[in-house]
Protein backbone atom coordinates (compact mmCIF):
# COMPACT_ATOMS: atom_id res chain seq x y z
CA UNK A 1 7.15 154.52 65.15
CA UNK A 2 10.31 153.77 62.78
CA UNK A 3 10.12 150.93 61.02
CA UNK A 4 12.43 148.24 62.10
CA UNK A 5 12.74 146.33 58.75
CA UNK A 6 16.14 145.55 57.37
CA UNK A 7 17.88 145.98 60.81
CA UNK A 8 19.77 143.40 62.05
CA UNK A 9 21.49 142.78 65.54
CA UNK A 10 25.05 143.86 66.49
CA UNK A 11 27.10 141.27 66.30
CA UNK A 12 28.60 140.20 69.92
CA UNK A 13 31.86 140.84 70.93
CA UNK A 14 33.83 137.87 71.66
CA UNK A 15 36.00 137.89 74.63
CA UNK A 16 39.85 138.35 73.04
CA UNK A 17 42.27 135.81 73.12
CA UNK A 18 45.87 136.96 73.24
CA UNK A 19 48.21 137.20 69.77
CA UNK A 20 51.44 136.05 69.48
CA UNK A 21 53.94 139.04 67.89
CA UNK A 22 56.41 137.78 65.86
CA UNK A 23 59.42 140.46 64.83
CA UNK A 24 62.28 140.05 62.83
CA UNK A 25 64.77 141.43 60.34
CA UNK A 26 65.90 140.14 57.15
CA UNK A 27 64.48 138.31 54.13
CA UNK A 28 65.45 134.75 53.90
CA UNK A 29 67.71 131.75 55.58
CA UNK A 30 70.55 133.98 56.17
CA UNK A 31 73.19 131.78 55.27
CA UNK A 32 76.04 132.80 53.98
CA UNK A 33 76.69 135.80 51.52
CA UNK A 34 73.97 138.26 52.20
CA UNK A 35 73.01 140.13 48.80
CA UNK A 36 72.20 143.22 50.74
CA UNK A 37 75.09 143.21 52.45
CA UNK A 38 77.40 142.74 49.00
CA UNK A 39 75.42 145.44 47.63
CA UNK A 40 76.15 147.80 50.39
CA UNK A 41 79.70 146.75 50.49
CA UNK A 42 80.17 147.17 47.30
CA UNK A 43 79.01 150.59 46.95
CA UNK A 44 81.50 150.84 50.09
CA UNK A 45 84.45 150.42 47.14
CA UNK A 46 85.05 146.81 48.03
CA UNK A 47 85.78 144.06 45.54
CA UNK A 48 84.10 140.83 44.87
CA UNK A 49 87.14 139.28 46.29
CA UNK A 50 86.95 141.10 49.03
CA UNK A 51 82.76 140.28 49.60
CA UNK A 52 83.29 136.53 49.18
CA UNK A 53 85.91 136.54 51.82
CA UNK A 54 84.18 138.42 54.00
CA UNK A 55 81.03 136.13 53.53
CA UNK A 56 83.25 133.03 53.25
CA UNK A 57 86.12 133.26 55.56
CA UNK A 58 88.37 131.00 54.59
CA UNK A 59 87.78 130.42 51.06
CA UNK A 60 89.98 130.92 47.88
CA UNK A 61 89.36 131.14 44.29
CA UNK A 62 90.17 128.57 41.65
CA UNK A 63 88.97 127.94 38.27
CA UNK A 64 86.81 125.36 36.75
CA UNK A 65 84.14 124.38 33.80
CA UNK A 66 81.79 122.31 33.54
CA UNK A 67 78.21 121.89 31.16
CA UNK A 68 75.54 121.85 33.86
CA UNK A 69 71.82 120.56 33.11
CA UNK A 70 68.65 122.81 34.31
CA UNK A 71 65.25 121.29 34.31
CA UNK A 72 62.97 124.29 32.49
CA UNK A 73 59.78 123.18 31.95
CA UNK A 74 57.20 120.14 32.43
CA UNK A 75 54.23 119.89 29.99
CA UNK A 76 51.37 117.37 30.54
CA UNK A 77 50.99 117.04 26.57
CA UNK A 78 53.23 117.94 23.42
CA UNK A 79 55.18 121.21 23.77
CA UNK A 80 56.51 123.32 20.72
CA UNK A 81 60.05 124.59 20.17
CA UNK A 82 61.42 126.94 18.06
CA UNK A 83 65.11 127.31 16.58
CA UNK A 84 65.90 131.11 15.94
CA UNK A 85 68.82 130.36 13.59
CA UNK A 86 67.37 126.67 12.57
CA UNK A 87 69.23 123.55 13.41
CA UNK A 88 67.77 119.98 13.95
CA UNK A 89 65.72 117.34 16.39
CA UNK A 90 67.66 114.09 16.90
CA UNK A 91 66.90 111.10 18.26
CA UNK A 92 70.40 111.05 20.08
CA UNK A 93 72.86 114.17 20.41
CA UNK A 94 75.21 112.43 17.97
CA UNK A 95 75.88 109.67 15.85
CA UNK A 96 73.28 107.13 13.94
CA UNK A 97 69.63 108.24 13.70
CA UNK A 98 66.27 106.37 13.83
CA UNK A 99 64.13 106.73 10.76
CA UNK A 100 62.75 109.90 10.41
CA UNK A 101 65.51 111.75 12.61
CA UNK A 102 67.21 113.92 12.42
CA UNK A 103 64.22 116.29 12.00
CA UNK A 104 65.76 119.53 10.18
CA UNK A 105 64.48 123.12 10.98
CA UNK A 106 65.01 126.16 8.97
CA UNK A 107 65.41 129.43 10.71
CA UNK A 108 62.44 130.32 12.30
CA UNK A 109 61.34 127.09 12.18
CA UNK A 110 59.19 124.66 14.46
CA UNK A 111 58.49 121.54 15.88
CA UNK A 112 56.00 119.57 17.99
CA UNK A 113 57.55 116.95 20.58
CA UNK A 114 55.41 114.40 22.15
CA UNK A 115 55.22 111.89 24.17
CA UNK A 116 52.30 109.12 23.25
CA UNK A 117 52.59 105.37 23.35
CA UNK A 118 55.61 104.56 24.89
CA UNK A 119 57.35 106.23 21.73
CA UNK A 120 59.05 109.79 21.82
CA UNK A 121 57.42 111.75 18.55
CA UNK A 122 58.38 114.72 16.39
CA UNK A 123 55.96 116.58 14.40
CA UNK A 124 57.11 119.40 12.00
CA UNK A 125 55.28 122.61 11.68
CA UNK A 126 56.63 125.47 9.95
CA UNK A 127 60.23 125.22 8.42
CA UNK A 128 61.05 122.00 9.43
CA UNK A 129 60.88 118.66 7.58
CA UNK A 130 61.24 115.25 8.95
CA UNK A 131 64.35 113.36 7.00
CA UNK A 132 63.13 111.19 3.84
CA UNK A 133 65.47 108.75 2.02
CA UNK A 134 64.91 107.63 -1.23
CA UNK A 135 64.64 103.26 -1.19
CA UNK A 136 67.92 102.09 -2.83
CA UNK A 137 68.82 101.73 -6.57
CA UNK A 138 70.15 98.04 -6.95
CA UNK A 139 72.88 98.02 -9.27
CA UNK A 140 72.97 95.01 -11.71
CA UNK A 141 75.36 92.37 -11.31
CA UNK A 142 78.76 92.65 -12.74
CA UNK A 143 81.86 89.37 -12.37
CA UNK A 144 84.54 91.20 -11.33
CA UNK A 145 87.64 90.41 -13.96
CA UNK A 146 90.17 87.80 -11.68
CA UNK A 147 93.10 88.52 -9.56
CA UNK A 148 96.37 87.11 -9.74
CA UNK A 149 96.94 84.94 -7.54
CA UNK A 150 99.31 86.03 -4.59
CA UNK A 151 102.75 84.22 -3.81
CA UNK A 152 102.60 81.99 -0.55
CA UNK A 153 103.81 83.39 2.30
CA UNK A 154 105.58 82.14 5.53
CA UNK A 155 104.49 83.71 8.98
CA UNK A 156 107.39 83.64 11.85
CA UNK A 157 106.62 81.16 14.85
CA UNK A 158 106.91 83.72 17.28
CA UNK A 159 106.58 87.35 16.43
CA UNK A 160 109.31 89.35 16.82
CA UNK A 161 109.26 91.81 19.92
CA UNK A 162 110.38 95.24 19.78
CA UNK A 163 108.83 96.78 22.99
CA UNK A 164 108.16 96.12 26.87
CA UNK A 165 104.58 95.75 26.10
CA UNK A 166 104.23 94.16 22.71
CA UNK A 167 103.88 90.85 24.83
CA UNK A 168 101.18 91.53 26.57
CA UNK A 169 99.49 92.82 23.73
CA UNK A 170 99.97 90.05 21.70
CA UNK A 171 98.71 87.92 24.38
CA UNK A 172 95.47 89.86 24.97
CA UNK A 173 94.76 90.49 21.09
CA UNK A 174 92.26 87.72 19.25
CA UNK A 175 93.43 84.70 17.49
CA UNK A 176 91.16 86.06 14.45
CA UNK A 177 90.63 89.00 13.46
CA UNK A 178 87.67 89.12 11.49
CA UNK A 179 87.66 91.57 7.82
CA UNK A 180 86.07 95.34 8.87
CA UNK A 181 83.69 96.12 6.29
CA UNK A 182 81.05 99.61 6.17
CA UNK A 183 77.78 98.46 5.41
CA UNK A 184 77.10 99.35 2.14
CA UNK A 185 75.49 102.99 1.16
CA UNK A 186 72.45 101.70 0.08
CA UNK A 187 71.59 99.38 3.40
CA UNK A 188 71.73 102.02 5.47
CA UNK A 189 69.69 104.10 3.03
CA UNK A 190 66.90 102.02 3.14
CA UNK A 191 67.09 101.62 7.03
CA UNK A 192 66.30 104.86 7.56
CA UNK A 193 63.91 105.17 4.80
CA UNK A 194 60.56 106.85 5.58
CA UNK A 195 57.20 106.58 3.75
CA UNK A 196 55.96 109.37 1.84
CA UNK A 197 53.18 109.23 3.58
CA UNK A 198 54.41 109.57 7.21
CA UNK A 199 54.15 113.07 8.72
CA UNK A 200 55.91 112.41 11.82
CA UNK A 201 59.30 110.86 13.22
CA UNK A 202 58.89 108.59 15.77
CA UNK A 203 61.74 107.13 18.28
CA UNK A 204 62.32 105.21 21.78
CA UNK A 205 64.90 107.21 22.84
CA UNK A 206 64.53 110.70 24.15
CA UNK A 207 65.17 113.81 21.41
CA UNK A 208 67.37 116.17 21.88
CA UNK A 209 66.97 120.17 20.29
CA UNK A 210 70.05 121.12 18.50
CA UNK A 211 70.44 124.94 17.46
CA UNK A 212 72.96 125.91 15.26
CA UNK A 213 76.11 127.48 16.65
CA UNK A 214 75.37 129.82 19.67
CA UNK A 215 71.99 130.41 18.68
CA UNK A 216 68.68 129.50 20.81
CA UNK A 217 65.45 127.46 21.26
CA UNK A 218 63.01 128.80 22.28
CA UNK A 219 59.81 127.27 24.17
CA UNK A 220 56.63 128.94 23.06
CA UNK A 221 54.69 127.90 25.98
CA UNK A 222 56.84 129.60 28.24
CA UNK A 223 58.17 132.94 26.68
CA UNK A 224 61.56 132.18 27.44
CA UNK A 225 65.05 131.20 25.01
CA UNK A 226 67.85 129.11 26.23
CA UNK A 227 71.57 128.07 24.64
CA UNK A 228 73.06 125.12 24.33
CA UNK A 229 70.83 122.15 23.39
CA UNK A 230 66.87 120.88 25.17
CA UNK A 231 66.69 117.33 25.75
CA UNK A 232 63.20 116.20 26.11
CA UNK A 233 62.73 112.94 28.29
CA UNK A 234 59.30 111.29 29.50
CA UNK A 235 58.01 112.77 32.57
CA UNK A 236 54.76 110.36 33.05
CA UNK A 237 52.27 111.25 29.58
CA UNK A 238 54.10 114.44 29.31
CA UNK A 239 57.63 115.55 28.62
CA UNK A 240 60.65 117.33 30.95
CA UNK A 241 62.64 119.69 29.27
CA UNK A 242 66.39 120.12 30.13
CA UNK A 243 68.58 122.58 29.48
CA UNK A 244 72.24 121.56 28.25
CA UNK A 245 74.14 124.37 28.69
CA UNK A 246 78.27 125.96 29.69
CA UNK A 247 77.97 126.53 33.23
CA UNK A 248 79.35 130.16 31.40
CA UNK A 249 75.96 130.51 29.39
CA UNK A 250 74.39 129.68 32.63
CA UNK A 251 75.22 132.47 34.66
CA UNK A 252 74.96 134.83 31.94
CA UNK A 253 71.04 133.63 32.19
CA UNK A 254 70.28 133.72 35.81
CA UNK A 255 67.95 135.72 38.04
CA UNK A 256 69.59 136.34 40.95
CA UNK A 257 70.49 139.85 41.33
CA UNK A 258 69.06 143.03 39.78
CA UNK A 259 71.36 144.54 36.96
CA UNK A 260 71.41 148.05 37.78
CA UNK A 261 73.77 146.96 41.18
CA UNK A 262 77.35 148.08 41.66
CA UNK A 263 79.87 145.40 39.25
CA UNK A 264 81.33 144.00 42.57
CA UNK A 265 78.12 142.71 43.88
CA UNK A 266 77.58 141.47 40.11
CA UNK A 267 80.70 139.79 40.35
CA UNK A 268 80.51 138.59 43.65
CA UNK A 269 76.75 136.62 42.71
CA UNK A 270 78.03 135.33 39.47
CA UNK A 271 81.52 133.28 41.65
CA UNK A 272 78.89 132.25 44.22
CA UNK A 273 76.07 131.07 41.64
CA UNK A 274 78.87 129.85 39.27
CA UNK A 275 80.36 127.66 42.14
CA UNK A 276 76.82 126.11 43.04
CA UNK A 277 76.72 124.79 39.39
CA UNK A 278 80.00 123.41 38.87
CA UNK A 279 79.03 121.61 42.32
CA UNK A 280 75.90 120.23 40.94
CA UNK A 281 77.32 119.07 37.21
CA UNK A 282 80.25 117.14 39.43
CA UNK A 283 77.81 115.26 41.44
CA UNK A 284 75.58 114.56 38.50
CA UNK A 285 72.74 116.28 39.69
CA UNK A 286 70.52 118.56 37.34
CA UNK A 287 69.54 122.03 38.60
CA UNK A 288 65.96 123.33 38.73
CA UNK A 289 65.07 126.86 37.26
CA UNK A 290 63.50 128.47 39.99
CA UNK A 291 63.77 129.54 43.59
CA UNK A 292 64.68 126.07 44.41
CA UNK A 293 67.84 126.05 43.44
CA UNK A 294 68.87 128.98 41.45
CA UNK A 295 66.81 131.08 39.36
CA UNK A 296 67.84 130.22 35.73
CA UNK A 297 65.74 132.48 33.10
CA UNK A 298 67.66 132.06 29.90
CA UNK A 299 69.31 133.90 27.36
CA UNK A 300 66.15 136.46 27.61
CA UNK A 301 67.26 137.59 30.91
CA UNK A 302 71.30 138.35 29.46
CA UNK A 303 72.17 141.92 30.46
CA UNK A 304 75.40 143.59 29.30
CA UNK A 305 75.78 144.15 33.51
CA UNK A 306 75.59 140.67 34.53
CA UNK A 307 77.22 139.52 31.11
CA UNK A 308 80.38 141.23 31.91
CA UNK A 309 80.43 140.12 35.85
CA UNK A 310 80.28 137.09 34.20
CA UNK A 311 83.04 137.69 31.18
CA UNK A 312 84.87 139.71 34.12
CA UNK A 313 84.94 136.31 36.86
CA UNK A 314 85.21 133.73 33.97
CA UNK A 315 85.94 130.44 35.11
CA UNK A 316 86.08 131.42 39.02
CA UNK A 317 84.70 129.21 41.38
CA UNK A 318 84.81 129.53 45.80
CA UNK A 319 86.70 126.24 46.76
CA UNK A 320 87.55 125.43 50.48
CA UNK A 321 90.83 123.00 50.93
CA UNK A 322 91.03 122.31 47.46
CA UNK A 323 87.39 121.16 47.33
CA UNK A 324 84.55 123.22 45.65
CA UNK A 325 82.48 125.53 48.37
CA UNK A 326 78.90 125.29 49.85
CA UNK A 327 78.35 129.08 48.51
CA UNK A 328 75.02 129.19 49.52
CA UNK A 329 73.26 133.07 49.99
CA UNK A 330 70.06 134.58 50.55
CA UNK A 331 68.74 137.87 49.94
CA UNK A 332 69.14 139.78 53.38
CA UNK A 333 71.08 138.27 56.98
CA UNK A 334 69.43 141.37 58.57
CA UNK A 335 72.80 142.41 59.45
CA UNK A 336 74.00 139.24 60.75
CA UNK A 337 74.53 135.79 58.60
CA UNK A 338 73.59 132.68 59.51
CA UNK A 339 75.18 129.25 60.62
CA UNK A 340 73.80 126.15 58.77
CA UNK A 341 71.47 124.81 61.54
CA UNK A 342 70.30 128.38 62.08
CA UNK A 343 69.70 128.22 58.55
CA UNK A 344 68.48 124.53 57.43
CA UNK A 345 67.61 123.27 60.68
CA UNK A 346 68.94 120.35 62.92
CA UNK A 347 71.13 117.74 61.03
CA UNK A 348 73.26 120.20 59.10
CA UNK A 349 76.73 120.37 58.91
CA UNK A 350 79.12 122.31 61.09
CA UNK A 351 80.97 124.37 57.70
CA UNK A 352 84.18 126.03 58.83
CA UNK A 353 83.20 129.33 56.30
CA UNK A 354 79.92 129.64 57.11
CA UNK A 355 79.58 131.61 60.54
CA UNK A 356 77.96 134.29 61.60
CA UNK A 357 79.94 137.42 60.26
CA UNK A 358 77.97 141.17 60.76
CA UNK A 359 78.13 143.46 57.67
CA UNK A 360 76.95 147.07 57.70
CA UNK A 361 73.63 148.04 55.82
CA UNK A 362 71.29 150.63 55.65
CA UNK A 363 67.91 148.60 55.75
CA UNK A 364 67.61 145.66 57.98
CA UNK A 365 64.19 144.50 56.13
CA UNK A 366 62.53 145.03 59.67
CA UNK A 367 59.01 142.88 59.51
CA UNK A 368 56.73 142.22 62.33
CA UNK A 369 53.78 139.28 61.99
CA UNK A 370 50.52 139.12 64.24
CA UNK A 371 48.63 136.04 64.81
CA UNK A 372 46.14 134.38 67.39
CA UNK A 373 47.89 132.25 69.73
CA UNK A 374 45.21 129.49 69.85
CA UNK A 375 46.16 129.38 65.63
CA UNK A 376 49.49 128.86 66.47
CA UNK A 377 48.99 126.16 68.63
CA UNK A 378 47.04 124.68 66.79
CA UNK A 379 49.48 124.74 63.66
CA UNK A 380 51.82 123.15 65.23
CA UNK A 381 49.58 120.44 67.07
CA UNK A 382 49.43 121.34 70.48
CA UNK A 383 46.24 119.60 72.44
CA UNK A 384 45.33 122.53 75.11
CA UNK A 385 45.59 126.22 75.52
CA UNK A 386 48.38 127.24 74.88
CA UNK A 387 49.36 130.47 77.64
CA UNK A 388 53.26 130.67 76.40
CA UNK A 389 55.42 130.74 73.24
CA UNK A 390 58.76 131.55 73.97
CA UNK A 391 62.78 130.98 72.27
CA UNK A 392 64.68 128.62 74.60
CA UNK A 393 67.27 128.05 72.65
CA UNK A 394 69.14 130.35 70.11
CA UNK A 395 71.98 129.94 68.13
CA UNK A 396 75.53 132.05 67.34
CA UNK A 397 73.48 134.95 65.92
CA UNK A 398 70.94 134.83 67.99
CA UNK A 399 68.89 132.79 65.34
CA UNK A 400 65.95 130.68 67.03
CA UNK A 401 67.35 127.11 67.51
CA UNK A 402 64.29 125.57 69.80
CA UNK A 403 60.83 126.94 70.42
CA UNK A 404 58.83 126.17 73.80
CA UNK A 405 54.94 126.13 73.80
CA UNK A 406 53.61 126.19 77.29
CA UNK A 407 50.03 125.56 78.63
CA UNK A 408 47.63 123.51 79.80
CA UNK A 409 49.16 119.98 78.32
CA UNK A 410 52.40 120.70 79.66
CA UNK A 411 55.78 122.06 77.51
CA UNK A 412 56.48 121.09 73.84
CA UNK A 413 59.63 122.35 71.84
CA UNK A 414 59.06 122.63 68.66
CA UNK A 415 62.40 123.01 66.32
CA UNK A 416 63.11 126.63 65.08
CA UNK A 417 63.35 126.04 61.38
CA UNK A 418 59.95 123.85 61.15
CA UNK A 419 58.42 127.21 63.53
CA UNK A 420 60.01 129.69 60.18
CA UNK A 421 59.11 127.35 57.53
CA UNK A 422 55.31 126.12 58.83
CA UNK A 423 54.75 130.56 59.56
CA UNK A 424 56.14 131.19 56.60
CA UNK A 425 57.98 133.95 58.17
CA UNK A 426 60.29 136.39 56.33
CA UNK A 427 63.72 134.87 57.74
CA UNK A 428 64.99 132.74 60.33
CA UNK A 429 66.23 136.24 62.63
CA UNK A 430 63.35 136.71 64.58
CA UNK A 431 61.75 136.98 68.49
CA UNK A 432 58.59 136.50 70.03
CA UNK A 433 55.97 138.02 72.19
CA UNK A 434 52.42 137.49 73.40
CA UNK A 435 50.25 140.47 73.77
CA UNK A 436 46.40 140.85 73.97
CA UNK A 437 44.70 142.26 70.64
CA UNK A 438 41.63 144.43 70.17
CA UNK A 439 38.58 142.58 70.50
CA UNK A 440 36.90 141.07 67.20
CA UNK A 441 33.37 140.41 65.69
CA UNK A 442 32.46 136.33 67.56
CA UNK A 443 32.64 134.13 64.77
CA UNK A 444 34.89 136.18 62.61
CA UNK A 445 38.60 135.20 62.24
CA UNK A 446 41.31 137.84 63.32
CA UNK A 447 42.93 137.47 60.08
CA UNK A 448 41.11 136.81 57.31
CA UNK A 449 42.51 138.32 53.88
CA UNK A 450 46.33 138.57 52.87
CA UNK A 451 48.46 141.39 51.94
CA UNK A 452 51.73 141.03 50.56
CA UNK A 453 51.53 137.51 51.76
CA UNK A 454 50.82 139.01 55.67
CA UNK A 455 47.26 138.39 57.53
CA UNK A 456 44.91 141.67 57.51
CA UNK A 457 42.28 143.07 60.07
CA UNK A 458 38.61 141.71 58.73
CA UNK A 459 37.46 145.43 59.15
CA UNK A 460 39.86 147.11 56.77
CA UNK A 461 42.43 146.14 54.07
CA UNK A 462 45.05 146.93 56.50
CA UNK A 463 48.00 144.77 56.94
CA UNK A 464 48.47 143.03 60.42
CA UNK A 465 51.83 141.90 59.62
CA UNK A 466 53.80 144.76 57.51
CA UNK A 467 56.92 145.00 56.71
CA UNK A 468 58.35 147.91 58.22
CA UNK A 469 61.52 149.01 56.84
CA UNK A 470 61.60 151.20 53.62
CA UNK A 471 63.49 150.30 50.38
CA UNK A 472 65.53 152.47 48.38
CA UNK A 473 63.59 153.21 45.29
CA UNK A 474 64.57 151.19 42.55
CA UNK A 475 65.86 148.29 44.46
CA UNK A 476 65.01 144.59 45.26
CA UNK A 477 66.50 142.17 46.43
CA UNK A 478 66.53 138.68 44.83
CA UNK A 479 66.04 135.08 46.28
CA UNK A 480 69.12 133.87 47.57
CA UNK A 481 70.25 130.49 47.62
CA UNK A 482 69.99 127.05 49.85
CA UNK A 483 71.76 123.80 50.12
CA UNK A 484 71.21 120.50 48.84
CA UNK A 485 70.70 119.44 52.81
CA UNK A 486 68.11 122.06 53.20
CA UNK A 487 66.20 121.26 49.53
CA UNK A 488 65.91 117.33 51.93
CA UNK A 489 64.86 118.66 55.03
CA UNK A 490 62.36 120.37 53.91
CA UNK A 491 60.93 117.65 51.40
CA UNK A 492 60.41 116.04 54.56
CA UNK A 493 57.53 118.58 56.17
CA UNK A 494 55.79 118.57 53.00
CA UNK A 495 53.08 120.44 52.75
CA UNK A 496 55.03 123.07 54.74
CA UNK A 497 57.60 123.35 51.69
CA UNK A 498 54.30 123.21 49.27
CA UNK A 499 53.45 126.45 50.96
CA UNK A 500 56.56 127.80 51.23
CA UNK A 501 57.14 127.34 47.56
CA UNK A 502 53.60 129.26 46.87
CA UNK A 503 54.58 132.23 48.97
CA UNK A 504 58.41 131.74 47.32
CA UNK A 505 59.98 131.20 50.67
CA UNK A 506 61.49 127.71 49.51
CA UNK A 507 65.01 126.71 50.17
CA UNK A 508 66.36 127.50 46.97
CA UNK A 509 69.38 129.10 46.13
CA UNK A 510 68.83 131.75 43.50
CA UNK A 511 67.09 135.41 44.18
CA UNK A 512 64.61 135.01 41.54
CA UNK A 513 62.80 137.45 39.40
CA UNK A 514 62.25 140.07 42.08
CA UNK A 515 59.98 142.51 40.81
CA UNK A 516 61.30 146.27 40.92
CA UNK A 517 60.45 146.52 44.52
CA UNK A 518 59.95 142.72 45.69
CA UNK A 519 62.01 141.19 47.95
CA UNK A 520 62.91 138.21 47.34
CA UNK A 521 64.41 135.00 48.40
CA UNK A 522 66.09 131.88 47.19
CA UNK A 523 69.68 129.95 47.30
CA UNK A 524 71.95 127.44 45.31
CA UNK A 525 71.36 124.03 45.27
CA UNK A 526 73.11 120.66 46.54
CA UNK A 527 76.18 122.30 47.52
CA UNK A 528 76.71 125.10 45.98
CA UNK A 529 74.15 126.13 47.85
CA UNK A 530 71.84 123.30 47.51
């Protein structure tokens, strides 16, 4: 008889519950100018004029500057920087320096910042050398021969008056005006005087990174080179690094759309991203560097493509009425754009030039998604079985405004945008079904391993959820942008935007480093795109 060792019993099949399908088109919010769409428009012949107003009904173009602050990196500890063509560390961007300060780097050069104590220090490594004073030299004491003495002098009563508003200067001028005298050489010398034996500078007030000329710093502990000037500030034991920079610089660094694209999309992306800045510098707001807001990767990422899009649009913004533009985009509409609530949920604003407009492309970034309908449910907190999930309310594109679960604990709607965002689904252009799957294993989930971000069979590394429209090779599609309404509404699910973020489906406003063929998704910040 066969032995029976090392057999084990089939595992029984547990009765299958149904799956809700979940298809759609599109990569991202949809909102506004749809990076596919000015890609296939432009290699249509259109101009980046031409895009924006087709994305932006409505809008004009007007010119404006602006020096726009990015938030690049957060280190728990000291971080390194490194000045390519040398320059200094300061204590303040300009004007008197605490002892020590300012630190001065040689090309090449490098310096430790730090944050311990309550006190902002600067450490020198190579080429660089904090600033020593000699103590002052006091001169001996010389008696000045005597000066004659000066005839007396009559002042007027009332001082003559020449012009309308000599009175009222007169009036609001002091009595006394004390003598203005520099404080001698050597004082200030010996203020900022530092011991021989100190190694380091040390400072309450944040430091700032000043290359020389147009040159960069770079931050070691991220790979990555920026222009203008780094200001580091206390972010709890650590230190926050932001990026000074012309808004010009700016776009000439960005991620947001790949280089080898036609010069009117180019164009097109660098007014849109462009205008998002200039928003954000004007309400004092500083920009993030990632899919956030928009993606921002520094001088490393300049390209002579995008450089001359942005040489080619210098100065351009979008402005509506007079008033800068909400020139939010994301990477693919699916063929259709988006309005603001279809977008960013309930609460946003009804925007004039941001409807739904249809544009012609050749790949609708079709995706489908599988899951179990109890999971669903129970994602979304519904006590019962759940035997329905259907749209009941859509908006101008057809864009999922309200979503009904039905079962045994009665209806509950569930708002469209928290159903995209909690699923982490692909975009907000979507439709649902319920359908019975194939039976699985009892006790083993239906989805159990990721691909590409979608759930996969537990038998085989197969994807349950594919996407199912082909790329051109050679082509990706970067995050597009979001609003600063959106960046607030989503703070507010939480840990939904925590996942989002992970799976870089956050409302952000840039496209992102999209890898050679990864689509991906982002958009501009507060206004500009938010």
């Amino acid at each position: 008889m066969a032995s029976l060792a090392g057999l084990t019993a089939a595992p029984a099949l547990a009765e299958p519950g149904p799956v809700l399908v979940i298809e759609g088109k599109g990569f991202g919010h949809g909102v506004g100018m749809a990076q596919d769409g000015a890609y296939s428009m432009a290699v249509g012949g259109a101009s980046a004029a031409a895009i924006l107003s087709h994305f932006y009904p409505g809008t004009a173009i007007a010119r404006r500057s602006a020096t726009v602050r990015v938030g690049v990196h957060e280190s728990p500890g000291p971080v390194a920087v490194m000045l390519a063509a040398g320059g200094e560390v300061r204590d303040a961007p300009s004007g008197a320096q605490s002892p020590g300060f300012p630190v001065t780097v040689s090309p090449g050069g490098s310096v430790s910042l730090a944050f311990e104590g309550g006190k902002y220090k600067a450490t020198p490594l190579s080429g660089a050398a904090i600033t020593r004073v000699a103590p002052p030299v006091t001169p001996a004491p010389t008696t000045p021969p005597a000066a004659p003495a000066a005839p007396p002098t009559t002042a007027p009563a009332t001082p003559p008056t020449t012009g309308l508003l000599d009175p009222l200067l007169q009036a609001l001028a002091p009595t006394t005006v004390p003598p203005t005298t520099a404080a001698p050489a050597a004082a200030a010398a010996a203020a900022n005087a530092v011991p021989a034996s100190q190694k380091d500078a040390f400072s309450g007030r944040a430091l700032w990174v000043v290359p020389k000329g147009d040159s960069t710093v770079s931050l070691p502990a991220t790979g990555r080179s920026y222009r203008g000037t780094i200001a580091a500030g206390a972010a709890g034991a650590g230190l926050s690094l932001t990026n000074e920079v012309d808004v010009e610089q700016y776009v000439r660094g960005m991620g947001e759309m790949p280089a080898s694209w036609p010069a009117a999309a180019l164009q097109a992306q660098a007014i849109a991203a462009r205008t998002f800045a200039v928003r954000a510098a004007a309400s004092g707001k500083a920009l993030c560097a990632d899919q956030r807001c928009q993606v921002y990767i520094g001088a490393g990422n300049e390209h002579p493509a995008t450089s001359a899009a942005a040489t080619a649009t210098r100065g351009q913004v979008l402005t509506y009425q007079g008033a800068l533009a909400e020139a939010v985009y994301s990477a693919s509409a699916g063929g259709i754009s988006a309005t603001p609530e279809e977008g960013f949920g309930p609460g946003s604003p009804t925007i004039a030039y941001l409807k739904p407009v249809t544009y012609a492309v050749g790949d609708p970034q079709l995706w489908a998604m599988t899951l179990p309908v109890r999971e669903v449910g129970a994602r979304f907190g519904y006590r019962g079985d759940v035997t329905a999930i259907r749209v009941t309310r859509a908006g101008p594109s057809g864009r999922p405004l309200e979503i009904s679960f039905e079962g045994s604990n009665g209806p509950m709607a569930v708002d469209g945008h928290r159903f995209w965002a909690e699923l982490q689904l692909r975009s907000t252009l979507f439709s649902l079904r319920i359908e019975g799957p194939p039976p699985v294993a009892e006790g083993e989930p239906f989805a159990t391993s990721v691909s590409d971000g979608l759930p996969t069979s537990p038998a085989a590394d197969v994807p349950v959820a594919s996407v199912i429209g082909p790329r051109r090779a050679g082509e990706s599609l970067g995050r597009a942008p979001w609003v600063g309404l959106a960046v607030l509404m989503l703070a507010a699910w939480g840990t939904a935007a925590n996942r989002m973020s992970s799976r870089r489906l956050t409302m952000a406003t840039g496209t992102g480093e999209a890898a050679p063929d990864e689509l991906e998704d982002g958009d501009p910040s507060d206004e500009a795109s938010a």
